[in-house]
PDB file of N, CA and C in Angstrom:
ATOM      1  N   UNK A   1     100.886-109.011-117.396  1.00  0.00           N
ATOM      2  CA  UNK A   1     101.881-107.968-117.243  1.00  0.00           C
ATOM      3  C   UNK A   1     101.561-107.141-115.994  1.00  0.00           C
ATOM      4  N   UNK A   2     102.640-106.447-114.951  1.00  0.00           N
ATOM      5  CA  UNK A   2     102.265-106.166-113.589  1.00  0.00           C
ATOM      6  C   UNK A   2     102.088-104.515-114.453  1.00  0.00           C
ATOM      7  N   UNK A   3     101.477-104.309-113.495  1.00  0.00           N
ATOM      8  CA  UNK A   3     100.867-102.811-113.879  1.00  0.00           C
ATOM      9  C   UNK A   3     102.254-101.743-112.967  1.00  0.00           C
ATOM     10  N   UNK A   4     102.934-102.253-111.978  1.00  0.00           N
ATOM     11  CA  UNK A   4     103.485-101.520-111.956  1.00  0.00           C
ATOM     12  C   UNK A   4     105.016-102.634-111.414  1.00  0.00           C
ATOM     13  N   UNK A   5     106.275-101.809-112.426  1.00  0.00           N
ATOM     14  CA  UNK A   5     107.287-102.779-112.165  1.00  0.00           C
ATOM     15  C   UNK A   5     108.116-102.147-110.568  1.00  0.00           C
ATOM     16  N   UNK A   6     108.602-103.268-110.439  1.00  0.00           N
ATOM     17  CA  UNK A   6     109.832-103.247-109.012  1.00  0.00           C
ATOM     18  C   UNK A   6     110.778-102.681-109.259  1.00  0.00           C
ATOM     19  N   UNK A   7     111.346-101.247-108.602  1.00  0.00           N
ATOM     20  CA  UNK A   7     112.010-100.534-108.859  1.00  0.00           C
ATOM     21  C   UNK A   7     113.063-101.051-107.792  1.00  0.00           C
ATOM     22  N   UNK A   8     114.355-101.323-108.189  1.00  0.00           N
ATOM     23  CA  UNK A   8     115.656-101.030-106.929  1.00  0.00           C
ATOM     24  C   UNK A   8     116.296-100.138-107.242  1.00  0.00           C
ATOM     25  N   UNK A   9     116.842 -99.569-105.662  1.00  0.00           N
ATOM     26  CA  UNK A   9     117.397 -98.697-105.963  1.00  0.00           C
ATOM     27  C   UNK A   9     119.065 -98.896-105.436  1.00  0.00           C
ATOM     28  N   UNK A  10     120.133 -98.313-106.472  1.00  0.00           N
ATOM     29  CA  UNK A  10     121.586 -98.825-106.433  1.00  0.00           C
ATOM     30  C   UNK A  10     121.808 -98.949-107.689  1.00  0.00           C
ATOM     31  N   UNK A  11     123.012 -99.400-107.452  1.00  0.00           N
ATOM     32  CA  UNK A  11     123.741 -99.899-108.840  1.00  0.00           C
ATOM     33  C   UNK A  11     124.563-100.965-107.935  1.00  0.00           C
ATOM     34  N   UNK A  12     124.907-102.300-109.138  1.00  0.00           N
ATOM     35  CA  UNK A  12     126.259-102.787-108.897  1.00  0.00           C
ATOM     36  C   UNK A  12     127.767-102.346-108.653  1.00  0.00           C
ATOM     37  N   UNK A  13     128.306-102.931-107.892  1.00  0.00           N
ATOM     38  CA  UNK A  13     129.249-102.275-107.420  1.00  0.00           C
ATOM     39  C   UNK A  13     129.241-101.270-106.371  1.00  0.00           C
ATOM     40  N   UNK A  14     127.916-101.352-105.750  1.00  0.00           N
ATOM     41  CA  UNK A  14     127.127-100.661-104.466  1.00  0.00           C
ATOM     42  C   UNK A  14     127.551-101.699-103.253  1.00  0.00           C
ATOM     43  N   UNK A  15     127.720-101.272-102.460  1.00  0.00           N
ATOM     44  CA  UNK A  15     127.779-102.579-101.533  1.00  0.00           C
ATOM     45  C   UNK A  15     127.113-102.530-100.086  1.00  0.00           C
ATOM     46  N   UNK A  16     126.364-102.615 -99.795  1.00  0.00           N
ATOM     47  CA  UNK A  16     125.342-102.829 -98.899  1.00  0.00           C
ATOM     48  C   UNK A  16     125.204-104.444 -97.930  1.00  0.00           C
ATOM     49  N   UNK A  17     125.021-103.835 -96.204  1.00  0.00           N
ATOM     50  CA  UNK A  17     124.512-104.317 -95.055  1.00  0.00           C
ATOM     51  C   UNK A  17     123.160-105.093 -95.178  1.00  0.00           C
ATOM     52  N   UNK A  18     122.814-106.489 -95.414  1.00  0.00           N
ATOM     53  CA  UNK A  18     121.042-106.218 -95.295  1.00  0.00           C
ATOM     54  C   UNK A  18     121.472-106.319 -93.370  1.00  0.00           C
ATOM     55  N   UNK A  19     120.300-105.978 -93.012  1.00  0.00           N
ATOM     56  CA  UNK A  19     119.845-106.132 -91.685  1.00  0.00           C
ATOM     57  C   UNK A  19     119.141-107.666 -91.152  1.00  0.00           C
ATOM     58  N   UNK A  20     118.597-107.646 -91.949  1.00  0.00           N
ATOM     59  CA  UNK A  20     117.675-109.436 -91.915  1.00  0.00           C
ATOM     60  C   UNK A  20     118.052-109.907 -91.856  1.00  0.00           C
ATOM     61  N   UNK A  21     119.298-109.977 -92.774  1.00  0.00           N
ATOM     62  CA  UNK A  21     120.127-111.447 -93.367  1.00  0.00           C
ATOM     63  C   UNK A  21     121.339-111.249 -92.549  1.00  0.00           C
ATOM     64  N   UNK A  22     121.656-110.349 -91.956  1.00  0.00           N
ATOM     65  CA  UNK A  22     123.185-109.908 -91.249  1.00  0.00           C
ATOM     66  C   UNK A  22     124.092-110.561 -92.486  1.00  0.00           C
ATOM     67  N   UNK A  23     124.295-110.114 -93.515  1.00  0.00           N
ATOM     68  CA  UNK A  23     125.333-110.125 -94.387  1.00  0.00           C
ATOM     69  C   UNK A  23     125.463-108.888 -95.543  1.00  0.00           C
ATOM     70  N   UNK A  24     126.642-109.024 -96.141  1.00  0.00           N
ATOM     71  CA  UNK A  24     126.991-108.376 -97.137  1.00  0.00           C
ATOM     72  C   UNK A  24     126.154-108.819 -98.783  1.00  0.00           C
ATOM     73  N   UNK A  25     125.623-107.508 -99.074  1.00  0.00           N
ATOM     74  CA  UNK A  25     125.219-107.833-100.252  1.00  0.00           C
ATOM     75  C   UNK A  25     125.783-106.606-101.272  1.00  0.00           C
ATOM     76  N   UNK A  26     126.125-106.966-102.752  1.00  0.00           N
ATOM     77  CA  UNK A  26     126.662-105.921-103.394  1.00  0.00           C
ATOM     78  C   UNK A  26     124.776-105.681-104.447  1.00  0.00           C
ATOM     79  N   UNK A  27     124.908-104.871-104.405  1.00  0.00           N
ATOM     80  CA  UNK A  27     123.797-103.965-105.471  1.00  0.00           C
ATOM     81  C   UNK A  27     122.603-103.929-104.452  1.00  0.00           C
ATOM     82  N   UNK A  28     121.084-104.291-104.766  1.00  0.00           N
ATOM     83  CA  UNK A  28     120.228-103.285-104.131  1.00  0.00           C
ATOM     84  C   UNK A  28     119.517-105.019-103.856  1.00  0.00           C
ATOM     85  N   UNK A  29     119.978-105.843-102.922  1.00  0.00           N
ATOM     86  CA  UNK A  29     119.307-107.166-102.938  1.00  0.00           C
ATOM     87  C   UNK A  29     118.208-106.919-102.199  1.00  0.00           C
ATOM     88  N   UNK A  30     117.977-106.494-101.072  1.00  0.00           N
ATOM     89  CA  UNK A  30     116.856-106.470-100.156  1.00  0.00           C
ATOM     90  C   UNK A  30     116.677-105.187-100.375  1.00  0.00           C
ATOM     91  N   UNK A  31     115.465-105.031 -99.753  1.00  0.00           N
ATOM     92  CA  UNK A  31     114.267-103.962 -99.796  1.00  0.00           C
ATOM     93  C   UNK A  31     115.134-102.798 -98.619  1.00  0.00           C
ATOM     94  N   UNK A  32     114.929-101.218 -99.384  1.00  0.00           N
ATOM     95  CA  UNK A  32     115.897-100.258 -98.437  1.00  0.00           C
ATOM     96  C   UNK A  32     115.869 -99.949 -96.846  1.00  0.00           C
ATOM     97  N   UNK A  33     114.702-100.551 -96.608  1.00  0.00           N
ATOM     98  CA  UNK A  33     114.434-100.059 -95.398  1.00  0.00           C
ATOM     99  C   UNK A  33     114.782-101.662 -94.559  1.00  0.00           C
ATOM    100  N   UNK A  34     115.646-102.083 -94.725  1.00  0.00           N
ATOM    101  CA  UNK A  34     116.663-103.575 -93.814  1.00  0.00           C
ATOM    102  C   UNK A  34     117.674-103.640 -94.361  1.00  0.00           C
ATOM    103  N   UNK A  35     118.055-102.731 -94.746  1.00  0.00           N
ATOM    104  CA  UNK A  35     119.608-102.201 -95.277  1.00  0.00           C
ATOM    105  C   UNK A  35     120.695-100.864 -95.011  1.00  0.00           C
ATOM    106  N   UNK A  36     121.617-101.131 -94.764  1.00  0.00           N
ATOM    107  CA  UNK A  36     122.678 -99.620 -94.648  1.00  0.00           C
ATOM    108  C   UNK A  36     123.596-100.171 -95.522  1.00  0.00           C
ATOM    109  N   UNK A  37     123.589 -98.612 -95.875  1.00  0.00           N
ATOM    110  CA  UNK A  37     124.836 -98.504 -97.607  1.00  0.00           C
ATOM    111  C   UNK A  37     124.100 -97.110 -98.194  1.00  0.00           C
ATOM    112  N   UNK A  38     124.831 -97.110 -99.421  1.00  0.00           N
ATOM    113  CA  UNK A  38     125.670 -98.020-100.161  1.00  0.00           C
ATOM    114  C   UNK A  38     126.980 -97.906 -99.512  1.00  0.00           C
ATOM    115  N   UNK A  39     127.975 -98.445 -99.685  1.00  0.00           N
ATOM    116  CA  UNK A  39     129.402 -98.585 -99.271  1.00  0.00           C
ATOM    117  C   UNK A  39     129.798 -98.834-100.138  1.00  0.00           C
ATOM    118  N   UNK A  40     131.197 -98.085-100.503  1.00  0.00           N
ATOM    119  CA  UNK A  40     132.095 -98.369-101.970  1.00  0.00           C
ATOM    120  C   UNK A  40     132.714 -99.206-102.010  1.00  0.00           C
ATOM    121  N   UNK A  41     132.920-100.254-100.540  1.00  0.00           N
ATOM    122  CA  UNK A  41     134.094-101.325-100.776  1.00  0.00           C
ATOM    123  C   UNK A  41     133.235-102.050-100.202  1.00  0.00           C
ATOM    124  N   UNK A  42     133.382-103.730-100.349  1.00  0.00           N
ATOM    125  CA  UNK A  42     132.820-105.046 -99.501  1.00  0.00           C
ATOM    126  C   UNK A  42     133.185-104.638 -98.230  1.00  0.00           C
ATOM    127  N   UNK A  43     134.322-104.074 -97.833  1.00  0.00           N
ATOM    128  CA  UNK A  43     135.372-104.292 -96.469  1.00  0.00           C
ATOM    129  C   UNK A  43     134.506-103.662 -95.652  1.00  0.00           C
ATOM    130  N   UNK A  44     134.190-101.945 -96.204  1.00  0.00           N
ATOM    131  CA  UNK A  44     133.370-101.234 -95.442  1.00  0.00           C
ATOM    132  C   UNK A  44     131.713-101.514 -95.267  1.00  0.00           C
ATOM    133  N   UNK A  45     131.278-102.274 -95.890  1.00  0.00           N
ATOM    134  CA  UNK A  45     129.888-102.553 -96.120  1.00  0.00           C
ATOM    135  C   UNK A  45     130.238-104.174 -94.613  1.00  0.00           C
ATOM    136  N   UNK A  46     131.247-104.785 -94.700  1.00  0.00           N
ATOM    137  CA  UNK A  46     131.559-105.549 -93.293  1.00  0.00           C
ATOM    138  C   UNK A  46     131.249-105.120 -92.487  1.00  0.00           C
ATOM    139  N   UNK A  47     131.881-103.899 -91.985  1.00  0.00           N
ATOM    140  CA  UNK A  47     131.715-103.177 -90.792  1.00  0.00           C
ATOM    141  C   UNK A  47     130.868-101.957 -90.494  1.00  0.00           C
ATOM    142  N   UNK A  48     129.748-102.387 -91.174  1.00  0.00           N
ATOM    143  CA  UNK A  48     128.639-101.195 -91.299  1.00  0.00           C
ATOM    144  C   UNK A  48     128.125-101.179 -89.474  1.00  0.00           C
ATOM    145  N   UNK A  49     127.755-102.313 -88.915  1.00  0.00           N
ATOM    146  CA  UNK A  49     127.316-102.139 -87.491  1.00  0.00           C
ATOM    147  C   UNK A  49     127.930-101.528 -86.535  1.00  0.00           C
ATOM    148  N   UNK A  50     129.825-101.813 -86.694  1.00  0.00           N
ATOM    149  CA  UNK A  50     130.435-100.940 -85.865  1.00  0.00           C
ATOM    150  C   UNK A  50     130.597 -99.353 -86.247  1.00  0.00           C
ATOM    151  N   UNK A  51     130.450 -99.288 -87.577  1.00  0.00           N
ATOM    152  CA  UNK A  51     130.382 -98.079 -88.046  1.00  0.00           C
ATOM    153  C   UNK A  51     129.055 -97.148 -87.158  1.00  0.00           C
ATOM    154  N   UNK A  52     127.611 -97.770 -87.388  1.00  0.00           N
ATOM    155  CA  UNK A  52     126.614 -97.732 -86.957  1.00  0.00           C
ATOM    156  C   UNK A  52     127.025 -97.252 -85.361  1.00  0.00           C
ATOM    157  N   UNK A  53     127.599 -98.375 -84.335  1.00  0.00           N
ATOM    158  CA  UNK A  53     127.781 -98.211 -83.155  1.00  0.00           C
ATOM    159  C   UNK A  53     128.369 -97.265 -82.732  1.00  0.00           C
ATOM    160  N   UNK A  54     129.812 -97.008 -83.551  1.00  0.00           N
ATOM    161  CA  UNK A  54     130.788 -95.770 -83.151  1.00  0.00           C
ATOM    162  C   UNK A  54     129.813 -94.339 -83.721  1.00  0.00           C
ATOM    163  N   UNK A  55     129.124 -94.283 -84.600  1.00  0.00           N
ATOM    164  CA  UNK A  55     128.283 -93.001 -84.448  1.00  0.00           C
ATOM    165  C   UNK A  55     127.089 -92.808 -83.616  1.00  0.00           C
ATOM    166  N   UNK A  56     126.706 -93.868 -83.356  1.00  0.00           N
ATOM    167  CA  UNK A  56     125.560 -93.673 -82.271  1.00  0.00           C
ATOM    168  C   UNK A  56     126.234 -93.239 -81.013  1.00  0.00           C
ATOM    169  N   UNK A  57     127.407 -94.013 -80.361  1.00  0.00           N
ATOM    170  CA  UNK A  57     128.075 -93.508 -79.443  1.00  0.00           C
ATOM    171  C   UNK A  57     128.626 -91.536 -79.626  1.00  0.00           C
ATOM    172  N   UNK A  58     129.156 -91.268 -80.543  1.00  0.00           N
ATOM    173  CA  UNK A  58     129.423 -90.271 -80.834  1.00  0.00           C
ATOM    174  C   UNK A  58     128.221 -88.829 -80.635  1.00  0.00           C
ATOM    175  N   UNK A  59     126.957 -89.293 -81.477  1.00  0.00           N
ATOM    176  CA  UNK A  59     126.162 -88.606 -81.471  1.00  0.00           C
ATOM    177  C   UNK A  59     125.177 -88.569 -79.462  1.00  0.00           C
ATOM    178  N   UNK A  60     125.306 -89.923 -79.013  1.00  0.00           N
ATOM    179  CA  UNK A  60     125.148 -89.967 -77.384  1.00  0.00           C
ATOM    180  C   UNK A  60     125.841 -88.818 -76.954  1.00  0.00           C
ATOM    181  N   UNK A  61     126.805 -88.730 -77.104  1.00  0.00           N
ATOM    182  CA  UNK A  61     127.985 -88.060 -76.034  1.00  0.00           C
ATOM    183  C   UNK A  61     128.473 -87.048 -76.779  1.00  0.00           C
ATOM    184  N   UNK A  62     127.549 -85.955 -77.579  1.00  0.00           N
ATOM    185  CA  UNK A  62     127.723 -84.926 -78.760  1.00  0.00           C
ATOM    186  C   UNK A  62     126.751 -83.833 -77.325  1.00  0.00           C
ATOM    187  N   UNK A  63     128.047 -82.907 -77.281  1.00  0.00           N
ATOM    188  CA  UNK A  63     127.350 -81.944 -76.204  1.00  0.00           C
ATOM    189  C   UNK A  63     126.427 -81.084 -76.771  1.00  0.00           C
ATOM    190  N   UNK A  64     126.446 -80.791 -78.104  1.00  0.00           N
ATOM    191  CA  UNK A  64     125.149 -80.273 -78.906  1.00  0.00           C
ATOM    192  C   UNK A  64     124.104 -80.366 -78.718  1.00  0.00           C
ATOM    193  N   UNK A  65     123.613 -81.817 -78.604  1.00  0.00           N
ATOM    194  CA  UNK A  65     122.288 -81.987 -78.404  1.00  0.00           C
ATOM    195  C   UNK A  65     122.042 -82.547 -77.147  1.00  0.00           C
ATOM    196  N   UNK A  66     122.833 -82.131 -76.345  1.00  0.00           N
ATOM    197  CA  UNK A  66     122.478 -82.347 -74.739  1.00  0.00           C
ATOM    198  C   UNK A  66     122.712 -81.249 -74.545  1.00  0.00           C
ATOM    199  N   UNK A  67     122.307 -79.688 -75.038  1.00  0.00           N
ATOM    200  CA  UNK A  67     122.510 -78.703 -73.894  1.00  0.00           C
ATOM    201  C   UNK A  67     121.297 -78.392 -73.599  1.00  0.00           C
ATOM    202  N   UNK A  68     120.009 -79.411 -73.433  1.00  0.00           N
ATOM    203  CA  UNK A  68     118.895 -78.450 -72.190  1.00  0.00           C
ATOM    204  C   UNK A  68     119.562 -79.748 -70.927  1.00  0.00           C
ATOM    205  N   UNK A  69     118.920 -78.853 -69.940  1.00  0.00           N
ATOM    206  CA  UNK A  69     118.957 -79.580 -68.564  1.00  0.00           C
ATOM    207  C   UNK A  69     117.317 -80.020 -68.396  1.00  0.00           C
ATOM    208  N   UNK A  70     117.594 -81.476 -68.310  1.00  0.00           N
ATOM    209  CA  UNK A  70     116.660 -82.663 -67.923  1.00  0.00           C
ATOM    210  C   UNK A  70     116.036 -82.158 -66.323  1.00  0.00           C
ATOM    211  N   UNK A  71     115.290 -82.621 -65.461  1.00  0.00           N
ATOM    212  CA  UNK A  71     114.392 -82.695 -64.675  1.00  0.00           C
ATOM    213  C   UNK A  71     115.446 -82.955 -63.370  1.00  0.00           C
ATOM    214  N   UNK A  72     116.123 -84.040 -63.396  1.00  0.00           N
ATOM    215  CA  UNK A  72     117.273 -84.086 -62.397  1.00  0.00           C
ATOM    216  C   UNK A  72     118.422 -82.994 -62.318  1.00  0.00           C
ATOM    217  N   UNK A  73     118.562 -82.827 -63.433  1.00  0.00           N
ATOM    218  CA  UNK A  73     119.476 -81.368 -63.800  1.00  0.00           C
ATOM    219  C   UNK A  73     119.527 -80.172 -63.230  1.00  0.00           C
ATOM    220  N   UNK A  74     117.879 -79.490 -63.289  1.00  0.00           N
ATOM    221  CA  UNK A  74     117.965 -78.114 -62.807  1.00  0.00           C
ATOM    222  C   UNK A  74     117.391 -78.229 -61.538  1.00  0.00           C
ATOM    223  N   UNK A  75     117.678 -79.160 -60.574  1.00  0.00           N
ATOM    224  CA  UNK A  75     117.153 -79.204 -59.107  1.00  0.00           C
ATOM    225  C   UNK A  75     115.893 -79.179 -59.058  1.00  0.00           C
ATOM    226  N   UNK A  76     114.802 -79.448 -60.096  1.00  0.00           N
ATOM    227  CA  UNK A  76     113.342 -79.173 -59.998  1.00  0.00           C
ATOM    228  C   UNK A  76     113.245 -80.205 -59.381  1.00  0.00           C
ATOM    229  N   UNK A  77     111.836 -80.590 -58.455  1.00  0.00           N
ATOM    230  CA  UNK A  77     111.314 -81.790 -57.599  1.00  0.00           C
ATOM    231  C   UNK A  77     110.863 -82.332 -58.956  1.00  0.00           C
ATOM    232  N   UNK A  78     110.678 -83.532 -58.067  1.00  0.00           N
ATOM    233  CA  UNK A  78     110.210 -84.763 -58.782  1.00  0.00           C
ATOM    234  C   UNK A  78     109.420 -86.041 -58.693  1.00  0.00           C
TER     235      UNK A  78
END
């Protein structure tokens, strides 16, 4: 008997990205950390990478966290 059991985490009807496998999996198949989700539909758990892409782009070009001025910015030498 294992002294300590394998916990997943999810439920069915979860629908989850693995990363490894580049496919759709519904409930908690792979280990959390090679996965994005959960997603409530298969459709959206499809398009988890562009999802992924369009917020990375978003958060790039988010004037929030670009307001210090970089090294080229404030005319300092270099």
């Amino acid at each position: 008997m294992a002294l300590f059991k394998k916990r997943t985490v999810g439920k069915p009807g979860e629908w989850f990205y693995c990363l490894e496998h580049k496919k759709v999996e519904e409930g908690p198949d792979c280990p959390a950390k090679d996965r994005f989700g959960p997603y409530p539909s298969r459709q959206e758990a499809q398009h988890a990478m562009e999802t992924a892409q369009e917020r990375n782009l978003e958060w790039d070009t988010d004037p929030k966290w670009h307001d210090r001025k970089g090294p080229d910015e404030d005319g300092a030498a270099g």
